[in-house]
N, C-alpha and C. Protein backbone atom coordinates (compact mmCIF):
# COMPACT_ATOMS: atom_id res chain seq x y z
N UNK A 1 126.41 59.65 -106.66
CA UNK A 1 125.28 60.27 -107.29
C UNK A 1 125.30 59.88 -108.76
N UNK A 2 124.35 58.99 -109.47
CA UNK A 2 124.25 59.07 -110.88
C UNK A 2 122.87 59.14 -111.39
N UNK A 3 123.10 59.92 -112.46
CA UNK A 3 122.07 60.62 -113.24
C UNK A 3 121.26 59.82 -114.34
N UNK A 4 120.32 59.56 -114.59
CA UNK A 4 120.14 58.69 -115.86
C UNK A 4 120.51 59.01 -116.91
N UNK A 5 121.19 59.64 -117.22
CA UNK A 5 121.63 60.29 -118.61
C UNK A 5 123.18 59.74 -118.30
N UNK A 6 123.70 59.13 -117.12
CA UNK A 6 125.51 58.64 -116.80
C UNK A 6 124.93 56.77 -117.14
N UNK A 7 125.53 56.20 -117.80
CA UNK A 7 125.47 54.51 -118.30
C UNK A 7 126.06 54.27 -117.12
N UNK A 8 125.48 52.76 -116.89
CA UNK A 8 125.93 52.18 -115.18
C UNK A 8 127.25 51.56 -115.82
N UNK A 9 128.06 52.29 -114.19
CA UNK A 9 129.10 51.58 -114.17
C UNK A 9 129.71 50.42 -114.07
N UNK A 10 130.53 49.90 -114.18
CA UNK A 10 130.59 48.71 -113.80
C UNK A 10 130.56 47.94 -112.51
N UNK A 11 131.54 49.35 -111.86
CA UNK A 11 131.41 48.92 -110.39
C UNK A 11 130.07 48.96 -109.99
N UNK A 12 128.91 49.25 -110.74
CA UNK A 12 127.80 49.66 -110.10
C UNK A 12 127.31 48.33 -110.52
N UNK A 13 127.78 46.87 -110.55
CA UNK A 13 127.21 45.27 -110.86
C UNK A 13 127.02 45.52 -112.29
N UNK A 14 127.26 46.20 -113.34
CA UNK A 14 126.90 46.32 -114.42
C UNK A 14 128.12 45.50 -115.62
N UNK A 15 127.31 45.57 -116.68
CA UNK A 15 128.91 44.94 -117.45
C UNK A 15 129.41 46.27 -118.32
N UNK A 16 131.04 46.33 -118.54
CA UNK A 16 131.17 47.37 -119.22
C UNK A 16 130.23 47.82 -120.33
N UNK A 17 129.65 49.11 -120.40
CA UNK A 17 128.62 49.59 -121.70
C UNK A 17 129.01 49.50 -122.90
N UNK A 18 128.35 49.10 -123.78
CA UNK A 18 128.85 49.55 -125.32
C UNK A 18 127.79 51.08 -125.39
N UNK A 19 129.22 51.52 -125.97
CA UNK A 19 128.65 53.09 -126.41
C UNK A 19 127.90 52.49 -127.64
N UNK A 20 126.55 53.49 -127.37
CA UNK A 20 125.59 53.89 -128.99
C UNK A 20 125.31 55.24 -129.13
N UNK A 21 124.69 55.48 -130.20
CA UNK A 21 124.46 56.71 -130.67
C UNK A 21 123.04 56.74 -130.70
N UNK A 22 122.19 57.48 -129.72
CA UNK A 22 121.00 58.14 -129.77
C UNK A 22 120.35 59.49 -129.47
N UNK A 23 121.46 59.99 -130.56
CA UNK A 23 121.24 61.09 -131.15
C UNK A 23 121.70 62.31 -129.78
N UNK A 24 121.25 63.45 -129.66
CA UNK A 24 121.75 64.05 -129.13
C UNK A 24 120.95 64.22 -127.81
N UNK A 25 121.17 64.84 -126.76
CA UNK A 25 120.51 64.60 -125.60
C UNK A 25 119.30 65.33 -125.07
N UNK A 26 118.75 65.26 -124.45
CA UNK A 26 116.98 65.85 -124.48
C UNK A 26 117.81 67.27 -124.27
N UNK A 27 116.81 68.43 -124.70
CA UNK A 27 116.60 69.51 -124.02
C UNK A 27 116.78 69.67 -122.21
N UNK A 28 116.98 70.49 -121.86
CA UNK A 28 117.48 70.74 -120.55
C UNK A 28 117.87 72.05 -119.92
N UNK A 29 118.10 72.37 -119.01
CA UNK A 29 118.20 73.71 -118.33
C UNK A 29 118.78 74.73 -118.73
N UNK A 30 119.42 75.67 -119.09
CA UNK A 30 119.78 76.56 -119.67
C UNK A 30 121.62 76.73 -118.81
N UNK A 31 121.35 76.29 -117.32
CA UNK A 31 122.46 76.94 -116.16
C UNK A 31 123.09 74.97 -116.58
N UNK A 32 122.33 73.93 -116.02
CA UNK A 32 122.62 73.10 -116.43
C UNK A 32 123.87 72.42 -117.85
N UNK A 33 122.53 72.82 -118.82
CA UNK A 33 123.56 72.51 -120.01
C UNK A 33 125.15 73.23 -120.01
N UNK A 34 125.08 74.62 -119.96
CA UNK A 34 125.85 75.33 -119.42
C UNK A 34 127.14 75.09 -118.52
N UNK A 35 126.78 73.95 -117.54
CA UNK A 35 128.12 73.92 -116.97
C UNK A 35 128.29 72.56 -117.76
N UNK A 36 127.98 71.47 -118.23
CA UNK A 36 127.84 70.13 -119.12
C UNK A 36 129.13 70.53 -119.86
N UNK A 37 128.70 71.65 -120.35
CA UNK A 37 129.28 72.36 -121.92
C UNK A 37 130.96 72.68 -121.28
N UNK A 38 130.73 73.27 -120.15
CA UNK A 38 132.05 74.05 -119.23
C UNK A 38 133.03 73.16 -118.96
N UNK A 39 132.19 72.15 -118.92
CA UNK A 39 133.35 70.76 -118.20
C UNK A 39 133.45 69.82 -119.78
N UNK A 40 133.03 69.99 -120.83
CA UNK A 40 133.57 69.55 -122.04
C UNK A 40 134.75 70.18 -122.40
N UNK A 41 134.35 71.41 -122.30
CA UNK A 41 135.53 72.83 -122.61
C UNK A 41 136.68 72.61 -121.66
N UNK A 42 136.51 72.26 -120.91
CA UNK A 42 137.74 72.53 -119.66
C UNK A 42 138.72 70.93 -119.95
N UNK A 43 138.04 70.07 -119.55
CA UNK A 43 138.35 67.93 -120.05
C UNK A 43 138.62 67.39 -121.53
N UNK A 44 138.05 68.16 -122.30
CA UNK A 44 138.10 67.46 -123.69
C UNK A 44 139.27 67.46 -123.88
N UNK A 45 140.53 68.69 -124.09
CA UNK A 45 141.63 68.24 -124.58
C UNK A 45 142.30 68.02 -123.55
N UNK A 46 142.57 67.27 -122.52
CA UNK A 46 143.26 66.84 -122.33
C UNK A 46 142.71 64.73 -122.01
N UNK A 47 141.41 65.11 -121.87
CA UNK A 47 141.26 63.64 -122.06
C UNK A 47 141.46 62.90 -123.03
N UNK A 48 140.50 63.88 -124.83
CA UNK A 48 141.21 63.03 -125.71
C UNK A 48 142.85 62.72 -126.18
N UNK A 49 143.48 63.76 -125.37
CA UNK A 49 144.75 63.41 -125.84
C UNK A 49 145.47 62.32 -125.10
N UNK A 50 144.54 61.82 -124.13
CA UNK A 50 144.59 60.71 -123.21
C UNK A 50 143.88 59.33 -124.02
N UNK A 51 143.44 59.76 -125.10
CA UNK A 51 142.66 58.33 -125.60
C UNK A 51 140.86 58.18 -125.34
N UNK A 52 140.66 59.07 -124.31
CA UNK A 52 139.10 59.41 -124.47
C UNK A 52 138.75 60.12 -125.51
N UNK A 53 137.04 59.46 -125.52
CA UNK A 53 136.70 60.47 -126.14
C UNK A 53 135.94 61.47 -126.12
N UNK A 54 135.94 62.83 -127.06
CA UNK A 54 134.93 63.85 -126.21
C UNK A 54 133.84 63.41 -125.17
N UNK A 55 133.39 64.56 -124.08
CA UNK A 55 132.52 64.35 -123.09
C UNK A 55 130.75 64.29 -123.91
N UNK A 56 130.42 63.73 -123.59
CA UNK A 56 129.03 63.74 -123.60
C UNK A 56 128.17 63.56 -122.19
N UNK A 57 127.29 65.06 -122.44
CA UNK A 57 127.02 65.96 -121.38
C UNK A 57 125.50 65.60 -121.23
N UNK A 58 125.17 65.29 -119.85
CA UNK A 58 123.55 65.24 -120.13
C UNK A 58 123.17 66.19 -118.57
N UNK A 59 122.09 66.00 -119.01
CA UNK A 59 121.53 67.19 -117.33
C UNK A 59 120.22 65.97 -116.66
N UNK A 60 119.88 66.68 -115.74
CA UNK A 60 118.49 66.09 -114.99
C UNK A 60 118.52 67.16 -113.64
N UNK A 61 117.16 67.58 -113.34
CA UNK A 61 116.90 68.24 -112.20
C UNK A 61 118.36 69.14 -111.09
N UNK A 62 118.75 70.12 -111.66
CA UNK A 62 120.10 70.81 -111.08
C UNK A 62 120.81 70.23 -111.17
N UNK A 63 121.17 69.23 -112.10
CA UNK A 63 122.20 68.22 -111.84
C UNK A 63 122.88 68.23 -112.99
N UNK A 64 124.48 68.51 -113.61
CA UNK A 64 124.93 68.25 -115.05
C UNK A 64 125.48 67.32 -114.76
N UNK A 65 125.92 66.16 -115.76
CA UNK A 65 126.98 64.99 -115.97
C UNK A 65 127.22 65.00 -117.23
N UNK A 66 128.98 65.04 -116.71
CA UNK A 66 129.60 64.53 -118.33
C UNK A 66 130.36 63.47 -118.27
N UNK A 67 129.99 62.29 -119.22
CA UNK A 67 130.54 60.96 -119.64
C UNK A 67 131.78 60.78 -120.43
N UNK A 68 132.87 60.80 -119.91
CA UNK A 68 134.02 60.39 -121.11
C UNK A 68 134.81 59.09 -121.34
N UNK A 69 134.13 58.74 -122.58
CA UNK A 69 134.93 57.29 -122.20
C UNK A 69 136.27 56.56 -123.31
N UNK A 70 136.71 56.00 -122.69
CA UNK A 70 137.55 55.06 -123.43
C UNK A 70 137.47 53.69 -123.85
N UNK A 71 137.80 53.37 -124.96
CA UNK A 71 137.77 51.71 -125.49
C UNK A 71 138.38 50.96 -124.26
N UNK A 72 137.98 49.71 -123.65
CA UNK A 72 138.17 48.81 -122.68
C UNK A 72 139.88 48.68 -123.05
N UNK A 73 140.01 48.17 -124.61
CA UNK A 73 141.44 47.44 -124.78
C UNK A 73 142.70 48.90 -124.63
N UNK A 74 141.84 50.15 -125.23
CA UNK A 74 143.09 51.15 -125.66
C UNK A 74 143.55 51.66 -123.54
N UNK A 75 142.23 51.80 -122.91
CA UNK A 75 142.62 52.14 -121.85
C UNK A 75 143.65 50.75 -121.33
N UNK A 76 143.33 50.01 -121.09
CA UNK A 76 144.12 48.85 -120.43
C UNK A 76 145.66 48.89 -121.12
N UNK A 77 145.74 49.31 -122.42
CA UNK A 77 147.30 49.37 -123.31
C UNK A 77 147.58 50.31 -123.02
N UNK A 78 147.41 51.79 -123.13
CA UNK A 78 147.89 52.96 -122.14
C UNK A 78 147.67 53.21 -120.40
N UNK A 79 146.98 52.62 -119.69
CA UNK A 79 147.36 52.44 -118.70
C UNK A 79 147.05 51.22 -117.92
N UNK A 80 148.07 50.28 -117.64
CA UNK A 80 147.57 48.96 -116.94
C UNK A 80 147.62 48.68 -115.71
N UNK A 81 148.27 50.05 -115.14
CA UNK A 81 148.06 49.85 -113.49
C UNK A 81 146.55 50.97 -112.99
N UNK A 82 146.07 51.70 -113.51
CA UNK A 82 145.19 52.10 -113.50
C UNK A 82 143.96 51.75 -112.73
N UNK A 83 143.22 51.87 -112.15
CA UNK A 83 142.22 51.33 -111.56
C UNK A 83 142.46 49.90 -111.96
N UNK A 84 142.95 49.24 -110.75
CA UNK A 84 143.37 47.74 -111.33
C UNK A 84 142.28 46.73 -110.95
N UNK A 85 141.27 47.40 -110.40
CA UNK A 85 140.50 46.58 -109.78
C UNK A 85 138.87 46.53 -110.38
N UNK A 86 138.81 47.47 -111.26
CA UNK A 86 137.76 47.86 -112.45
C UNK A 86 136.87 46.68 -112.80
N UNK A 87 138.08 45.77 -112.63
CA UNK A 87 137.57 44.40 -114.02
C UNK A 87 136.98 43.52 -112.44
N UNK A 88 137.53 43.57 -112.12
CA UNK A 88 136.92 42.41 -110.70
C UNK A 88 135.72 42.73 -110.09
N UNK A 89 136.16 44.00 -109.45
CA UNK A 89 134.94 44.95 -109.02
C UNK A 89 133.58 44.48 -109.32
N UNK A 90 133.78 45.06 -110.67
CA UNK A 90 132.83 44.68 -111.50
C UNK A 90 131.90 43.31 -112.28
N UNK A 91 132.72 42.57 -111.62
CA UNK A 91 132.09 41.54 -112.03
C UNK A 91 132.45 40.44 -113.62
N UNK A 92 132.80 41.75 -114.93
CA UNK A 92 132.67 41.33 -115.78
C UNK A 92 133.74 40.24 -115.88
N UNK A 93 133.54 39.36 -117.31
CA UNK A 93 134.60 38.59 -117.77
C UNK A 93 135.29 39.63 -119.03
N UNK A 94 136.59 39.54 -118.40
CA UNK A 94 137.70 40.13 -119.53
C UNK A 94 137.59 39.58 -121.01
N UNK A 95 137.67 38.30 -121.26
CA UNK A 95 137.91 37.57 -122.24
C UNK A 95 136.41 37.39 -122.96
N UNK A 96 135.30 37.78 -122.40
CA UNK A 96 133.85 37.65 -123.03
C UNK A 96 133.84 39.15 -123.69
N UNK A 97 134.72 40.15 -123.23
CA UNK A 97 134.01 41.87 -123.51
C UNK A 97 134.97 41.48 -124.47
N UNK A 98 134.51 42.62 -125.31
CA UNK A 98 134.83 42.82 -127.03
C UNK A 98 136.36 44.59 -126.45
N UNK A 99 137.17 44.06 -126.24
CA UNK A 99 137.89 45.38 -125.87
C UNK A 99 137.74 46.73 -126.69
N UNK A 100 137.10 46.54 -128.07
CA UNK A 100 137.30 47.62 -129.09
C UNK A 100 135.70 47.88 -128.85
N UNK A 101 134.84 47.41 -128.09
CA UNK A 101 133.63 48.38 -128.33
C UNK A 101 133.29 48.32 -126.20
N UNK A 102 133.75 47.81 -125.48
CA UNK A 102 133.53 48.06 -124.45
C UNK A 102 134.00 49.02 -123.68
N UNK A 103 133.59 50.22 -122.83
CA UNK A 103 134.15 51.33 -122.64
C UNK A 103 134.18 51.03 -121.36
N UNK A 104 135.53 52.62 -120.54
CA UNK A 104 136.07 52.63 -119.50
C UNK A 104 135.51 54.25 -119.03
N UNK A 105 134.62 54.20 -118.21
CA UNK A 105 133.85 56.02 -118.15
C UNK A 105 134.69 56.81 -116.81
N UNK A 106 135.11 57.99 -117.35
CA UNK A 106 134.82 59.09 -116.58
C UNK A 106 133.85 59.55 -116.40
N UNK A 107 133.25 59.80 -115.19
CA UNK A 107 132.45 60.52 -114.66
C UNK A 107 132.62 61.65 -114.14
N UNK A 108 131.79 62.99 -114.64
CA UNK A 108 132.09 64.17 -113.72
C UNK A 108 130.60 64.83 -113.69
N UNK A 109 130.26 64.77 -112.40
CA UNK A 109 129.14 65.40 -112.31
C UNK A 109 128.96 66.75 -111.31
N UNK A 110 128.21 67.88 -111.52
CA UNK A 110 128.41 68.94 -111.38
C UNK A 110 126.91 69.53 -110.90
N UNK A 111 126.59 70.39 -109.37
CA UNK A 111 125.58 70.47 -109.02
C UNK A 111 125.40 71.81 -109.09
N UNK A 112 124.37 72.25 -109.72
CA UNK A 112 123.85 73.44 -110.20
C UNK A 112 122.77 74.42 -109.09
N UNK A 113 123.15 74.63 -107.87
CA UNK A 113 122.21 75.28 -107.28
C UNK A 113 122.57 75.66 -105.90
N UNK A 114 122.88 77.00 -106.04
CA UNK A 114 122.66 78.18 -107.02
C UNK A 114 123.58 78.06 -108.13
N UNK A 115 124.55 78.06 -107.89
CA UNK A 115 125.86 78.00 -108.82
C UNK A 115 126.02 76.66 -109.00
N UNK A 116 127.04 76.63 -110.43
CA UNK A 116 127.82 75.63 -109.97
C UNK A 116 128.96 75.43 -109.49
N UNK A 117 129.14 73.16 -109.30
CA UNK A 117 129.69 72.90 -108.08
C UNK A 117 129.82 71.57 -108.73
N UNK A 118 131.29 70.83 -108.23
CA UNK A 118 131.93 69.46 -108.87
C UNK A 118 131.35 68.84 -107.63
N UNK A 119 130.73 68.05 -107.66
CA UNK A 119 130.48 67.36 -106.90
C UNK A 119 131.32 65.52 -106.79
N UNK A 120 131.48 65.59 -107.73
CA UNK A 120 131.87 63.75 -107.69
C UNK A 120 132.79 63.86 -109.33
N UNK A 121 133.64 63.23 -108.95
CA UNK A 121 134.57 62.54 -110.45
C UNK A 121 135.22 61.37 -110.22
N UNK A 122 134.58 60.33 -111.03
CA UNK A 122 134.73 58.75 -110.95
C UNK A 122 135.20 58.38 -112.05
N UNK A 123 136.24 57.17 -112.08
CA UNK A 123 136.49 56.62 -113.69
C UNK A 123 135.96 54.73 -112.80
N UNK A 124 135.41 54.70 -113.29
CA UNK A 124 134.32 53.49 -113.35
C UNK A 124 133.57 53.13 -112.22
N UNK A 125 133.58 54.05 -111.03
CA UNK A 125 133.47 53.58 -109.70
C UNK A 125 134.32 54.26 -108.64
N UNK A 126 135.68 54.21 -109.40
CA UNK A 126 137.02 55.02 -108.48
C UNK A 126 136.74 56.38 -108.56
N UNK A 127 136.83 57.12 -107.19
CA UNK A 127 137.00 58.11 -107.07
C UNK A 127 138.03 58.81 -107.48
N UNK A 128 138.02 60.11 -107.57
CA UNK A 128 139.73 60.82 -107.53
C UNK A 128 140.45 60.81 -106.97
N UNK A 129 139.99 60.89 -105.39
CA UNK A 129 141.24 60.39 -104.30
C UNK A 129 141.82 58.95 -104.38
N UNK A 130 140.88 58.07 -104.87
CA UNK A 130 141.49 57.00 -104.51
C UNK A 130 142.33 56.49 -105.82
N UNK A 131 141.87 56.83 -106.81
CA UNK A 131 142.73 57.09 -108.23
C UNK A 131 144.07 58.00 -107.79
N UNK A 132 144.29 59.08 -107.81
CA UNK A 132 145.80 59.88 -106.89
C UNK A 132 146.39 59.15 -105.98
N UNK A 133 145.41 58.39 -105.11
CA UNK A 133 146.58 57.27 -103.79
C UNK A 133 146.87 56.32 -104.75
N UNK A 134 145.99 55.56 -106.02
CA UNK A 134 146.99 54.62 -106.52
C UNK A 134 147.73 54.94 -107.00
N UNK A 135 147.70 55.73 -107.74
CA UNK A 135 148.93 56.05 -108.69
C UNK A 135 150.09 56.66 -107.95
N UNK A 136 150.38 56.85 -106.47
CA UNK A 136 151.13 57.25 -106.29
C UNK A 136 151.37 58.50 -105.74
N UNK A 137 150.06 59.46 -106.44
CA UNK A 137 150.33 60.91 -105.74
C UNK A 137 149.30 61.43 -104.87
N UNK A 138 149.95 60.73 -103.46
CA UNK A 138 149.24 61.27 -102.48
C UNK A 138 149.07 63.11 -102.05
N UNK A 139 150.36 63.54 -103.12
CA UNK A 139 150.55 64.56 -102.80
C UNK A 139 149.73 65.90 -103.07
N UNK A 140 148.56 65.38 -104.47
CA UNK A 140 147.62 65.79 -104.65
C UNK A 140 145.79 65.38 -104.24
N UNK A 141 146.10 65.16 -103.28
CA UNK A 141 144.78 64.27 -102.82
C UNK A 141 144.18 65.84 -102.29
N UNK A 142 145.10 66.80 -101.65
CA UNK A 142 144.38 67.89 -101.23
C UNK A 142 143.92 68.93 -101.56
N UNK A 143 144.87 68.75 -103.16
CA UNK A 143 144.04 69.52 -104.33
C UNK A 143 142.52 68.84 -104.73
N UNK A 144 142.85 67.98 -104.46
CA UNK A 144 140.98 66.92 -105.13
C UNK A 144 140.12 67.36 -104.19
N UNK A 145 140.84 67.21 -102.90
CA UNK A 145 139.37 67.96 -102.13
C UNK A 145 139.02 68.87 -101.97
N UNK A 146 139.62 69.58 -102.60
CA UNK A 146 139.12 71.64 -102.97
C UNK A 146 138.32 71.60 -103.79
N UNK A 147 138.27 70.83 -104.65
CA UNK A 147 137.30 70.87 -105.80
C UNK A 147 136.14 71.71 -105.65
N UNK A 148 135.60 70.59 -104.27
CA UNK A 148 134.20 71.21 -104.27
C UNK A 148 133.78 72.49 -103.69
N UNK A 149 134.80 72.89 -103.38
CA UNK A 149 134.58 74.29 -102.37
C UNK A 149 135.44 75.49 -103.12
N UNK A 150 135.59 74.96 -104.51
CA UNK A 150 136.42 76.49 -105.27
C UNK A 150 135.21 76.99 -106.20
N UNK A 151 135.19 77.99 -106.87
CA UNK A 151 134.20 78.48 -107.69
C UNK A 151 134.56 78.09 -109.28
N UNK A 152 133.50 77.53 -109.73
CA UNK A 152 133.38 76.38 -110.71
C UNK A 152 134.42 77.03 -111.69
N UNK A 153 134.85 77.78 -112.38
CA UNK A 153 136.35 78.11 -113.15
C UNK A 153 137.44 77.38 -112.31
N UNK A 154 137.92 77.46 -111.47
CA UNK A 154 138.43 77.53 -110.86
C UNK A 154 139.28 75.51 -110.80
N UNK A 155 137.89 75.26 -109.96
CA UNK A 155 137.72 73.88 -109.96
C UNK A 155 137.82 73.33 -111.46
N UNK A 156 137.37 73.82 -112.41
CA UNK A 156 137.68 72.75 -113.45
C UNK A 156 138.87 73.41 -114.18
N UNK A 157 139.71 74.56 -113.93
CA UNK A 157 141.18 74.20 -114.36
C UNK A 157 141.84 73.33 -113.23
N UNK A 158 141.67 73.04 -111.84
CA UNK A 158 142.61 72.79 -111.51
C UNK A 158 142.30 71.03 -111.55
N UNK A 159 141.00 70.82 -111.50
CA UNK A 159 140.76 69.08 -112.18
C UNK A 159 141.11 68.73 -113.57
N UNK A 160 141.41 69.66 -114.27
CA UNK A 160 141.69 68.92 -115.94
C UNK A 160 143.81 69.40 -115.81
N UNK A 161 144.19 70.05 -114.72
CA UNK A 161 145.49 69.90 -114.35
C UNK A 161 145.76 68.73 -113.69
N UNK A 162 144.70 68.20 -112.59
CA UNK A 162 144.76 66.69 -112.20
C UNK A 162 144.50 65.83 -112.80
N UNK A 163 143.86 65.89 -113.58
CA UNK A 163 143.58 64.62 -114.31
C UNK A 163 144.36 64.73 -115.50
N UNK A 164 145.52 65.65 -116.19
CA UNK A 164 146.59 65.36 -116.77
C UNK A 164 147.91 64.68 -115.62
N UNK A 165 148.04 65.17 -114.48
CA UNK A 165 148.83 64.81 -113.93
C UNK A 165 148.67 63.19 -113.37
N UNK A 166 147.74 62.93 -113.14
CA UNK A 166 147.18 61.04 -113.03
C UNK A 166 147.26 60.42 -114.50
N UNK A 167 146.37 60.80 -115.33
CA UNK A 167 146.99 60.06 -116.68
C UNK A 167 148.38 59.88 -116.98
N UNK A 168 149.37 61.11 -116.84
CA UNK A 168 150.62 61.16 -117.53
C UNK A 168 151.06 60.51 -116.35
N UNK A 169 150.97 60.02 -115.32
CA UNK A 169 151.81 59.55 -114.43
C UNK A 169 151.14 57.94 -114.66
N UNK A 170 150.07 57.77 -114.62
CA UNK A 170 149.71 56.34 -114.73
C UNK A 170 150.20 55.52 -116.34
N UNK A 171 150.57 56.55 -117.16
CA UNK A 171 150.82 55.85 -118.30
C UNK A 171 152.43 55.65 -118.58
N UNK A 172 153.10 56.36 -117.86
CA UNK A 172 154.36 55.80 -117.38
C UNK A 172 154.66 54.83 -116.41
N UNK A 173 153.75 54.42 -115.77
CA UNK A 173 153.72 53.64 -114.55
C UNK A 173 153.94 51.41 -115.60
């Protein structure tokens, strides 16, 4: 599921995005923005202390997404086994992208109706399960699939506990 307010991925035939700045994001739902905001609050510190940077949150029709991304070169130097397949996938040439302005996105998008609900979390294409089987920890694959069936507190402490436990394990890797 992506939102027009989420930059195409790479895996999605695209070339890595250069982040710009246009300004802040339209107006939007009240329940929406709301969980955008929830999953900044919940991801921010532990992603930027991962080298991302803050989430930037957009909405569309019951739908929130938040974007977090990393520089192409800093992700590849803190983690190089990481989605190893990002760069192929995708199509791009390594040696044509500018590593200091080409980004590496998290995706987390979140479905608003009635409540909210995690629906999908991607870092360029890769899912979470399949991000946890590379890295090794199959042992949390069955925490990832609760996600969507816990009540949205819930789900985003125990995804910003997974997604410290995949970073800190992939950057020792």
């Amino acid at each position: 599921m992506v939102t027009d307010d989420v930059p195409p991925s790479p895996r999605d035939g695209a070339r890595a995005h250069v982040p710009n700045d246009d300004g802040p994001p339209a107006p939007s739902a009240p329940a929406e923005l709301a969980a955008a905001r929830a999953v900044c609050s919940a991801l921010d510190p532990v992603l930027t202390r991962h080298g991302f940077a803050p989430g930037q949150p957009g909405t569309r029709d019951g739908e929130a997404s938040v974007v977090h991304c990393c520089a192409y070169g800093d992700f590849r130097h803190r983690f190089p086994a990481l989605a190893p397949g990002i760069e192929e996938a995708s199509g791009f040439d390594v040696g044509a992208v500018d590593p200091a302005t080409a980004c590496v996105d998290l995706d987390v998008v979140v479905v608003v109706d009635p409540e909210p609900r995690l629906t999908a979390v991607r870092l360029e294409g890769d899912d979470l399960l399949t991000l946890l089987h590379d890295a090794d920890l199959p042992h949390l694959v069955d925490e990832a699939r609760r996600l969507p069936h816990e009540s949205f507190p819930v789900a985003l402490r125990r995804l910003a506990a997974l997604l410290e436990g995949l970073l800190g394990r992939a950057a020792t890797r």
